[in-house]
Protein backbone atom coordinates (compact mmCIF):
# COMPACT_ATOMS: atom_id res chain seq x y z
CA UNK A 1 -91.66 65.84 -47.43
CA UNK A 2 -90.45 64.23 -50.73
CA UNK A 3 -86.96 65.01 -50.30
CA UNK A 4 -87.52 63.02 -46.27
CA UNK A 5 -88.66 59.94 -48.34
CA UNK A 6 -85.87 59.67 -50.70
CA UNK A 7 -82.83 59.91 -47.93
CA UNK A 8 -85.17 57.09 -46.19
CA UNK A 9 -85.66 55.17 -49.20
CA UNK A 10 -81.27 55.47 -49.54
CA UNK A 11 -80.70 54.40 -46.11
CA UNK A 12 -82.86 51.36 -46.23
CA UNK A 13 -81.03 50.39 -49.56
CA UNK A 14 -79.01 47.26 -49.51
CA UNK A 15 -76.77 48.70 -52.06
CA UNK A 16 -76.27 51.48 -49.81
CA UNK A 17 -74.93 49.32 -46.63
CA UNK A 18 -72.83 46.72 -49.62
CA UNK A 19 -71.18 49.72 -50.61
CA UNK A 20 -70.44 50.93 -46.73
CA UNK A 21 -69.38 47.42 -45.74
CA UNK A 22 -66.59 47.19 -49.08
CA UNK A 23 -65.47 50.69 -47.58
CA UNK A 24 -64.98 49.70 -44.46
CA UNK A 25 -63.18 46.19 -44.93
CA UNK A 26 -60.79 47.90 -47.21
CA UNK A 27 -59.90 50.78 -44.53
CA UNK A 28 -59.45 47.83 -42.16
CA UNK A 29 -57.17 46.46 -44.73
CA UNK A 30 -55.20 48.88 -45.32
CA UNK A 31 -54.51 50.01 -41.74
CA UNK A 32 -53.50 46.40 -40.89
CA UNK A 33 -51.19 45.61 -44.31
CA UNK A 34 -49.46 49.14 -43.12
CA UNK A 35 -49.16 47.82 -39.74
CA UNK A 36 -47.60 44.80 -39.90
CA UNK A 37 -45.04 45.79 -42.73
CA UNK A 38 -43.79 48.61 -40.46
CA UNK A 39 -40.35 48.38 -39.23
CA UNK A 40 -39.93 47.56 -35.64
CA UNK A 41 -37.35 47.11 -33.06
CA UNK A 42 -37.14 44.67 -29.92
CA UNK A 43 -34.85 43.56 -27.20
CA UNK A 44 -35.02 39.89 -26.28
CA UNK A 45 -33.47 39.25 -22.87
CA UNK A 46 -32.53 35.45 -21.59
CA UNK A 47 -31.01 33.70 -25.06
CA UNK A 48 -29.90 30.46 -24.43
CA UNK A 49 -26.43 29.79 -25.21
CA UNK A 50 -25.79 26.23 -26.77
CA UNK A 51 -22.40 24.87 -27.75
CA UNK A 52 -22.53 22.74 -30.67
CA UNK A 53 -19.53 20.65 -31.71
CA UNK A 54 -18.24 19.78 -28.77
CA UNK A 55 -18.34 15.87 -29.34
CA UNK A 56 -15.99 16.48 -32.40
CA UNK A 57 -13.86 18.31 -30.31
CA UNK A 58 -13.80 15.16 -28.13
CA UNK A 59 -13.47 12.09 -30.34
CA UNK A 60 -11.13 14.07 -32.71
CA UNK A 61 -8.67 15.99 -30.15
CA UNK A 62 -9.45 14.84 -26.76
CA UNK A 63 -10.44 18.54 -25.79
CA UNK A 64 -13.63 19.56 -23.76
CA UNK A 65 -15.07 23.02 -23.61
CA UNK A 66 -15.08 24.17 -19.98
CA UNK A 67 -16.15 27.48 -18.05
CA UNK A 68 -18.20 29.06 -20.20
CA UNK A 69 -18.75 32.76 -18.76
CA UNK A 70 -22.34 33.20 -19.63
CA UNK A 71 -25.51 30.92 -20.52
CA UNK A 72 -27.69 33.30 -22.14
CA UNK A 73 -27.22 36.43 -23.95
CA UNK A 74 -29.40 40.06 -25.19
CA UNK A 75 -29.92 40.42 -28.62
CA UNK A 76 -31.68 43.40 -30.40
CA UNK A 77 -33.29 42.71 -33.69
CA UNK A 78 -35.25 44.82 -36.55
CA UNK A 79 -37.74 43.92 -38.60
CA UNK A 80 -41.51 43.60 -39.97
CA UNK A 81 -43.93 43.74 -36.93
CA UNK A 82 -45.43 40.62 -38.09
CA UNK A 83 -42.02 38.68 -38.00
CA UNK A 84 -40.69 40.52 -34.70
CA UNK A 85 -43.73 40.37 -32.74
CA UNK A 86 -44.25 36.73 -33.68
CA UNK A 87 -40.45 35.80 -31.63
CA UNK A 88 -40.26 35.27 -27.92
CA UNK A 89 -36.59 34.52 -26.13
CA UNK A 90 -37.59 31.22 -25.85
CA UNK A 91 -37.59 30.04 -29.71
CA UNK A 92 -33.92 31.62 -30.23
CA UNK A 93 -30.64 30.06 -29.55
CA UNK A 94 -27.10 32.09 -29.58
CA UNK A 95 -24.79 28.91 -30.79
CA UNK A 96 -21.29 28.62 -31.07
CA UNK A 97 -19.35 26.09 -32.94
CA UNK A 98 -16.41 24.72 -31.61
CA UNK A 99 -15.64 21.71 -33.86
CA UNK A 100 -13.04 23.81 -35.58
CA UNK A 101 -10.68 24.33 -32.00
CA UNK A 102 -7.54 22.47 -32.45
CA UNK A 103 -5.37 23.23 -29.09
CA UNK A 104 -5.96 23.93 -25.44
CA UNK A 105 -6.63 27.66 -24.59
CA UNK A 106 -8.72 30.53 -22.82
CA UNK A 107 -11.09 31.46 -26.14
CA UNK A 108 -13.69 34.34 -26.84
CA UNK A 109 -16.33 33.16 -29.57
CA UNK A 110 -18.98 35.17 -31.17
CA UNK A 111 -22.36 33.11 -31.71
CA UNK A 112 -24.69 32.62 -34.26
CA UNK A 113 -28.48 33.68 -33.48
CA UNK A 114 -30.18 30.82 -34.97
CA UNK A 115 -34.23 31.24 -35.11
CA UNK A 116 -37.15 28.53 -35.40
CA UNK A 117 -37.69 27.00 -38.66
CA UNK A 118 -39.59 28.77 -40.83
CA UNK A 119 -38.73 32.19 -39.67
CA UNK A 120 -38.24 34.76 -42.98
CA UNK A 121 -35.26 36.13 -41.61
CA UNK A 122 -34.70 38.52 -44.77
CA UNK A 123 -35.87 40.99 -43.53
CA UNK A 124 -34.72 40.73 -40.26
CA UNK A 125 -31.40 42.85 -38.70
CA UNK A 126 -29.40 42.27 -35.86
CA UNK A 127 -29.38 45.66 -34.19
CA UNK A 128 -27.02 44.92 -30.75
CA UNK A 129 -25.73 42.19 -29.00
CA UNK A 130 -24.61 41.91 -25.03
CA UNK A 131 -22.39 40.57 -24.84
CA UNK A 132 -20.74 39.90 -28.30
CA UNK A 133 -18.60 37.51 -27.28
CA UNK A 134 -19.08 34.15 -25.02
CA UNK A 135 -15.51 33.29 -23.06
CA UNK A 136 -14.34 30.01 -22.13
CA UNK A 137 -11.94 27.40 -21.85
CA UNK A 138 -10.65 24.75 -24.03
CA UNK A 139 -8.85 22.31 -22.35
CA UNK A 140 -6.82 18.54 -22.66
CA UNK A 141 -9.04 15.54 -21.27
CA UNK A 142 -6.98 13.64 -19.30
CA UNK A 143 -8.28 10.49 -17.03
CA UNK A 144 -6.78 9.20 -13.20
CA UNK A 145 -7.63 6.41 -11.11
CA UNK A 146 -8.95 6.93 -7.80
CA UNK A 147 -9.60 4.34 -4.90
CA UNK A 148 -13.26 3.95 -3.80
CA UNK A 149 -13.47 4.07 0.08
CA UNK A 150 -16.73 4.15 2.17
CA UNK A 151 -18.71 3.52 5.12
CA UNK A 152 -21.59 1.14 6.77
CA UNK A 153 -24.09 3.70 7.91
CA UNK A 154 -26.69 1.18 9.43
CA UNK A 155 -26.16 -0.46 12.77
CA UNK A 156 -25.24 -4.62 13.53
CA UNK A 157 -27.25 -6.52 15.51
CA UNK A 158 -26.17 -7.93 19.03
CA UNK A 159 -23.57 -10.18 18.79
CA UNK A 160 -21.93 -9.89 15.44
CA UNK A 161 -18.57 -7.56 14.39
CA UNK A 162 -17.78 -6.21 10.80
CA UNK A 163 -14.77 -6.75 9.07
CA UNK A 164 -13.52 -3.70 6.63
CA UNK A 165 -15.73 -3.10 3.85
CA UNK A 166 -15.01 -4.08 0.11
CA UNK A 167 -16.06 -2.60 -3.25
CA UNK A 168 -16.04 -3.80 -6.70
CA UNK A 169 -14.38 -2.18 -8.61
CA UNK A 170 -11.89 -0.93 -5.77
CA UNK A 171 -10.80 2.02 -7.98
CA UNK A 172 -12.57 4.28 -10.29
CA UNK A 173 -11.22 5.98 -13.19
CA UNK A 174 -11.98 9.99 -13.56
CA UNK A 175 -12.28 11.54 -16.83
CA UNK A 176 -12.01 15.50 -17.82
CA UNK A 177 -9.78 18.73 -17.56
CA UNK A 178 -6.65 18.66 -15.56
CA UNK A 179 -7.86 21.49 -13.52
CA UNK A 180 -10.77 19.65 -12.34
CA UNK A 181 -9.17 16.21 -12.02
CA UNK A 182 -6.33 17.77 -9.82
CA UNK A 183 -8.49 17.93 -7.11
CA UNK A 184 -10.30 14.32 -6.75
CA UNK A 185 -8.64 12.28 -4.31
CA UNK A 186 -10.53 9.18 -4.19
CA UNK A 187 -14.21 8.04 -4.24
CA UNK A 188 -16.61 7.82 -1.16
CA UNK A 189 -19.44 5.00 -0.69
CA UNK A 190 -22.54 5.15 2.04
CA UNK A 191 -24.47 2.32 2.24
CA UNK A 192 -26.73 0.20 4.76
CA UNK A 193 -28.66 3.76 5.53
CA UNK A 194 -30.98 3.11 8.47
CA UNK A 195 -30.39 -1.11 8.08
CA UNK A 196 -29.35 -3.53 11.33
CA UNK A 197 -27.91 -6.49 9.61
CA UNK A 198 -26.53 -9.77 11.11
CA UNK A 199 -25.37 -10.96 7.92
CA UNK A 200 -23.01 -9.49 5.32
CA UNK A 201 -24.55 -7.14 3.63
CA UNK A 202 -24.43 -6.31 0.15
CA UNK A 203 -25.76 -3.73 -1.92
CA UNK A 204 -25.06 -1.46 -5.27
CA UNK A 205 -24.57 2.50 -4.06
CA UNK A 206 -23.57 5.47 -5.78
CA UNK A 207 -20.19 7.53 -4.72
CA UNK A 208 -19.58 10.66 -4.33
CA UNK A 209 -16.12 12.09 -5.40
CA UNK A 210 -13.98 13.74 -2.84
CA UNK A 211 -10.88 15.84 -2.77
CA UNK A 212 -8.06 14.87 0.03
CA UNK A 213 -9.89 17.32 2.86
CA UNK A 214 -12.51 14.76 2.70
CA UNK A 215 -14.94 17.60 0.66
CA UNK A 216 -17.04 16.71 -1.87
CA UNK A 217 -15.74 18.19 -5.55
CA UNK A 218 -17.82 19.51 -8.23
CA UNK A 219 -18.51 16.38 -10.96
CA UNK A 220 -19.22 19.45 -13.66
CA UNK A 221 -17.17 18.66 -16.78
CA UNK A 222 -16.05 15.28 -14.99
CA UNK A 223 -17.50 11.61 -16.05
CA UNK A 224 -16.59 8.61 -13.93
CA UNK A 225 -16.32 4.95 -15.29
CA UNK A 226 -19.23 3.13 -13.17
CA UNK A 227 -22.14 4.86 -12.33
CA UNK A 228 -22.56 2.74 -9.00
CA UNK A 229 -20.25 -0.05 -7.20
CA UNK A 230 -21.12 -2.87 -5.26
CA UNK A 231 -20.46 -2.38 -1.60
CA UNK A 232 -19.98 -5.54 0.72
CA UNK A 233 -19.80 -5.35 4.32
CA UNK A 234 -18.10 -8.83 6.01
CA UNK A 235 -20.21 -9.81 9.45
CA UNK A 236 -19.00 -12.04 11.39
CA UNK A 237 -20.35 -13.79 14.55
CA UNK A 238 -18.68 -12.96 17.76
CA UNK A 239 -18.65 -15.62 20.46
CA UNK A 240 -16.92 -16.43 23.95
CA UNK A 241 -14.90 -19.61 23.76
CA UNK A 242 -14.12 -21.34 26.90
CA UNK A 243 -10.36 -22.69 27.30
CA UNK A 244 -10.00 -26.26 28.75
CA UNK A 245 -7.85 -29.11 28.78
CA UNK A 246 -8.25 -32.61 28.57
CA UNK A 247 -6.78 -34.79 32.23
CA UNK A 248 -5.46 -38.63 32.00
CA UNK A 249 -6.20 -39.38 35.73
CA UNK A 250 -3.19 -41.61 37.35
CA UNK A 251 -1.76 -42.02 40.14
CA UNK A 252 -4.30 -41.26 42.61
CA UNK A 253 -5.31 -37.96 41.00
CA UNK A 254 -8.11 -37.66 39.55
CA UNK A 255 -10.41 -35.02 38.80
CA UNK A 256 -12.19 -34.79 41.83
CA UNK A 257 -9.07 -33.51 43.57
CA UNK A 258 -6.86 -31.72 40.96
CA UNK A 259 -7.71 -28.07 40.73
CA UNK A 260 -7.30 -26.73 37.04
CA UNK A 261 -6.40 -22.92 36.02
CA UNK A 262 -6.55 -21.37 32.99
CA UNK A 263 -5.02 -17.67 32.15
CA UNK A 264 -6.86 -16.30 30.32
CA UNK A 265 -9.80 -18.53 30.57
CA UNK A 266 -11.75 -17.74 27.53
CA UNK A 267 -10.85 -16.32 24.29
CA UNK A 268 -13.30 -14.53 22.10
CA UNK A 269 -13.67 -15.54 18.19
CA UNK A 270 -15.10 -13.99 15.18
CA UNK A 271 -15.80 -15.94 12.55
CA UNK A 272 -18.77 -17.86 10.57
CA UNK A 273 -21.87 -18.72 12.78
CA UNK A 274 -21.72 -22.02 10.86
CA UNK A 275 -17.83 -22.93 12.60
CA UNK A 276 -18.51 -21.07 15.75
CA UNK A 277 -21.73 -22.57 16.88
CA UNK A 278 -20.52 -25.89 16.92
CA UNK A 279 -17.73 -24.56 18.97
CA UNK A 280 -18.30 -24.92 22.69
CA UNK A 281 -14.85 -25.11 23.73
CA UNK A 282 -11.44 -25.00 22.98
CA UNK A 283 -8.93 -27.68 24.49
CA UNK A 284 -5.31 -26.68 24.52
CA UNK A 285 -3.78 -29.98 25.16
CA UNK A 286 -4.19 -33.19 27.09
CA UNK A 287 -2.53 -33.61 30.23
CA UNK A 288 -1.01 -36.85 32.02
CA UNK A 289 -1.65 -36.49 35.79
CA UNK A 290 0.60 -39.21 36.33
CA UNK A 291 3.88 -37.47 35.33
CA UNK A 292 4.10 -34.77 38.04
CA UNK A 293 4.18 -35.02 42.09
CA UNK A 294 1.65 -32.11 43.16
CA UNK A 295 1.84 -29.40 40.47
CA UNK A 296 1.95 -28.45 36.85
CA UNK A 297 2.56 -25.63 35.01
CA UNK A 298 3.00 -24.93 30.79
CA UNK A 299 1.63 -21.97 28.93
CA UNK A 300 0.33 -22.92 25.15
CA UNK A 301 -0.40 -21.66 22.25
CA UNK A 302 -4.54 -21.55 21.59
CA UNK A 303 -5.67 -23.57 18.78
CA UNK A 304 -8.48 -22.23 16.30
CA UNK A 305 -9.28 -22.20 12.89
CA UNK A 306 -7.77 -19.99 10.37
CA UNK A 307 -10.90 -18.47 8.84
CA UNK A 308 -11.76 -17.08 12.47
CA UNK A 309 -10.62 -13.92 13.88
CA UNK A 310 -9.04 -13.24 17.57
CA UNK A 311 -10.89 -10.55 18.95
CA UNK A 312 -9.54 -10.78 22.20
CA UNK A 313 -6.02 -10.55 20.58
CA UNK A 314 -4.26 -13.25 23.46
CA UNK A 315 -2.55 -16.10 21.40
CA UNK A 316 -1.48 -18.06 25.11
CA UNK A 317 -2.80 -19.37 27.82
CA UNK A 318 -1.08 -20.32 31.06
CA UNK A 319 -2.29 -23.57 32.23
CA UNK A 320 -1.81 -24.60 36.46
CA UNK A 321 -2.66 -27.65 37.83
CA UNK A 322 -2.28 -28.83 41.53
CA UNK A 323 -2.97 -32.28 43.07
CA UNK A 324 -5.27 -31.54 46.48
CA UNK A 325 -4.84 -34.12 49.53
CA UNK A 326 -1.97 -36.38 48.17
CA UNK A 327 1.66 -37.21 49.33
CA UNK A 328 4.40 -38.48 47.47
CA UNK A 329 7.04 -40.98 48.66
CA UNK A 330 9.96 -42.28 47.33
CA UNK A 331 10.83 -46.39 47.54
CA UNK A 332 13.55 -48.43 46.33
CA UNK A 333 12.00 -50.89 43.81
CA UNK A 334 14.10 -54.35 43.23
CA UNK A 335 11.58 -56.37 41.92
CA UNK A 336 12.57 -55.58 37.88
CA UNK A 337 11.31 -57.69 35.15
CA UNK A 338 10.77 -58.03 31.35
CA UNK A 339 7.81 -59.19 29.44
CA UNK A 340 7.52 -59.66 26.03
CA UNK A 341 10.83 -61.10 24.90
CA UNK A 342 11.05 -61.17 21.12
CA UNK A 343 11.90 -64.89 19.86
CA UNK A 344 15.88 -65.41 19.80
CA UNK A 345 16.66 -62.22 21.94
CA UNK A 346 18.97 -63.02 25.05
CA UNK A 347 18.00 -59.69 28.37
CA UNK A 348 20.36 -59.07 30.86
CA UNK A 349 18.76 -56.72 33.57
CA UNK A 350 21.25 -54.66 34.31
CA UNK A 351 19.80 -52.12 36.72
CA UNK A 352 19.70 -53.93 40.02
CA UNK A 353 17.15 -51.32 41.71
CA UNK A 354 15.45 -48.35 40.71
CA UNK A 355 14.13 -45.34 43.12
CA UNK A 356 10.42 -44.95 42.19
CA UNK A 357 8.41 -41.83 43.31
CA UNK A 358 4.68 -42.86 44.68
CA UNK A 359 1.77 -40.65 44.89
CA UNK A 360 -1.26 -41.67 47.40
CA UNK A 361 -2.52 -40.31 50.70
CA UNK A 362 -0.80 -40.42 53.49
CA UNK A 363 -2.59 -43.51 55.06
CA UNK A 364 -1.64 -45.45 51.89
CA UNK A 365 1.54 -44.95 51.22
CA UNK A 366 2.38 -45.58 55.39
CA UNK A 367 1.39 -48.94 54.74
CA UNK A 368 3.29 -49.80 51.44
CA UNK A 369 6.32 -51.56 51.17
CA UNK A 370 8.92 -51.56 48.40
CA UNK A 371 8.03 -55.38 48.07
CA UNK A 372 4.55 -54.61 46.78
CA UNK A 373 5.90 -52.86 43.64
CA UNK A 374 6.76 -53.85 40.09
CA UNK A 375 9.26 -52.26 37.35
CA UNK A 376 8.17 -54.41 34.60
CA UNK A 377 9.83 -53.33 30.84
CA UNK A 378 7.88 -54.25 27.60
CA UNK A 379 10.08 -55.19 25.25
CA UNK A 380 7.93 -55.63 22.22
CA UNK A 381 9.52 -53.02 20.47
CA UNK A 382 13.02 -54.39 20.63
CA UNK A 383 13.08 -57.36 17.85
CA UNK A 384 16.10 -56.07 16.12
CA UNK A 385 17.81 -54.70 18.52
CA UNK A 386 21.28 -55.19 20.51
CA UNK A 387 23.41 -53.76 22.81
CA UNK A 388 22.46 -52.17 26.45
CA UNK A 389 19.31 -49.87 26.43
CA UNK A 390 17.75 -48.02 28.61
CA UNK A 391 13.78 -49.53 28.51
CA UNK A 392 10.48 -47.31 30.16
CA UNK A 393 9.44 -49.35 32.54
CA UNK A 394 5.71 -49.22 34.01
CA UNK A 395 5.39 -49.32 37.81
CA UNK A 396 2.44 -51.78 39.39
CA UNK A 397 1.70 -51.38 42.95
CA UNK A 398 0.55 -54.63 44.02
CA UNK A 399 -2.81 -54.40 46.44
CA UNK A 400 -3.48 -50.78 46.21
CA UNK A 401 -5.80 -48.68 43.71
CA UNK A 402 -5.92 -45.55 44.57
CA UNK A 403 -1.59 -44.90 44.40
CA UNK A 404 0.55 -44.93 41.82
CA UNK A 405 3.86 -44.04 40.51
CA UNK A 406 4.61 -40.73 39.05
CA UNK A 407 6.97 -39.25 35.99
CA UNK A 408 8.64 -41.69 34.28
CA UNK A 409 10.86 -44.50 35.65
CA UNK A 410 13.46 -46.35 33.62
CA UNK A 411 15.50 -49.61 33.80
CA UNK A 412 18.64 -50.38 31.81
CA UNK A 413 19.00 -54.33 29.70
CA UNK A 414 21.32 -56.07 27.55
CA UNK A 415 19.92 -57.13 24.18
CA UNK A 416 21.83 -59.76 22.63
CA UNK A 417 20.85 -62.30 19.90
CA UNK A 418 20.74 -66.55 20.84
């Protein structure tokens, strides 16, 4: 019974458990300091690869580092637990430096492992490596020029055309290895996606890069002068323009019985709304009915201003005209005069008679008489002249309104001085 009450009397000793807890925290202790100095291998899979040095290699020999054959890399290292377990793929970085490359050429680099700072890497080994060596190419920057072409992808309205679009800048200059440049032909601009415009259209757009097939080419290793260019599509208004021309009645013709055609009849411009809506119709010249018997015909060129465009692509028009319901007759006129003598000029009428062509209807000119028409010359014009001319004279028809003479009649006079 004594000896029960002195292992009680340990047990519920504080010494007793002090003495059990110090045990036990320096067991711990020890199994964990033993741990974590072992020695311990580990494969980390995924290592970035990162060239360094490559703007050197640039700015100092115009090289670039190109087709690299791998961007990560397996590494096995060996060390304390503590350290080893502590790494993850993530925090290491195989690096090679290629500030030191001085030509062009295929090249096979080993890398550096470089860890995070504050890594003791004294104790650490590099066990393995796959693979050992990164391969790639060093090659001579070069730079061409390519065009920049492109296309309106959205839609015009009614009424309106587009000239060819433009692009600022219209070329694009191409920087990197000749084995990449080789294959860019020119430069390729969308814009307007999904727009209807009726006005030109501007806009900045990216481009994509092409090679001659019309395929887009892999910008990888490549850098391009402009990041964007400014695309402009042209619209211009499109309108129908009628053709017309402009009649000096005479004669007895007048509009109401002269029948007018045109060939083509219209021509269509494109052009600025601002010119063409103010346009209602073209007139291709002005024609004297007087100077013809019954019919007319004279092709012209169409007039139009030089900022508009000829859609319909016809630069002539064939112009007919025919008198309806009128005869012509020819008399013998006699009764010649002159009016408007200058002072101290002597005029012999030479021309005794003159045959004059009359245009009228039929009625009329059965009841006129040579007697009732004029040649009368103006001689106005003929101050300082002498000698024998030949004088236009104009043709009165004395009594009747609705005839008249037609083309142009002539008399001949002596100009002499007092």
């Amino acid at each position: 019974m004594e000896q029960k009450k002195q292992k009680t009397a340990i047990f519920d000793s504080k010494i007793f458990w002090i003495v059990i807890s110090l045990l036990s925290s320096l067991a711990i202790w020890i199994y964990v300091v033993s741990t974590e100095n072992s020695v311990v291998t580990q494969i980390f899979r995924g290592v970035q690869v990162e060239i360094v040095g490559e703007e050197a290699l640039r700015n100092s020999r115009n090289l670039i580092v190109t087709d690299v054959d791998t961007n990560n890399v397996r590494v096995e290292i060996r060390g304390p637990r503590r350290i080893v377990d502590a790494l993850d793929s993530e925090d290491l970085t195989a690096q090679i430096d290629v500030s030191k490359l001085s030509r062009s050429a295929y090249a096979s680099m080993k890398y550096k492992l470089v860890y995070p700072d504050g890594v003791d890497t004294r104790n650490l080994a590099e066990v393995s490596y796959s693979p050992e060596t990164v391969n790639f190419m060093v090659s001579n920057l070069n730079s061409v020029s390519v065009p920049v072409r492109g296309g309106f992808e959205g839609k015009l309205a009614d009424g309106y055309t587009a000239e060819s679009p433009m692009f600022e800048p219209s070329t694009i200059t191409v920087t990197g290895p000749d084995a990449y440049l080789k294959d860019v032909s020119y430069a390729w601009v969308s814009f307007g996606v999904g727009q209807t415009v009726s006005s030109s259209h501007t806009e900045d757009a990216p481009f994509v890069l092409m090679n001659s097939s019309g395929d887009a080419v892999s910008t990888e290793y490549l850098t391009a002068s402009e990041e964007t260019v400014t695309a402009t599509l042209p619209i211009l208004q499109i309108k129908d323009i009628p053709l017309s021309v402009e009649l000096i009645e005479g004669s007895g013709a007048t509009t109401a019985n002269t029948v007018v055609t045109i060939t083509p009849d219209r021509i269509t411009l494109a052009g600025d709304s601002a010119i063409l809506d103010g346009m209602n119709r073209i007139i291709l010249s002005t024609v004297d009915l007087s100077e013809f018997r019954s019919s007319f015909s004279e092709t012209y060129t169409i007039p139009f201003d030089n900022s508009l465009r000829n859609i319909s692509g016809v630069t002539e028009a064939k112009v007919d005209i025919e008198v309806i319901g009128l005869s012509t007759e020819t008399f013998t006129v006699k009764n010649i005069s002159v009016i408007n003598l200058p002072e101290g000029v002597n005029a012999e009428i030479i021309s005794e008679s003159i045959d004059v062509v009359i245009r009228g209807t039929e009625e009329e000119l059965a009841q006129l008489t040579p007697e009732s028409i004029r040649a009368v010359a103006d001689l106005t014009d003929y101050k300082d002249s002498t000698g024998p001319f030949m004088v236009t004279a104009k043709i009165y028809v004395d009594g009747f309104v609705d005839v008249g003479a037609v083309g142009s009649n002539q008399i001949s006079v002596d100009l002499s001085r007092s």
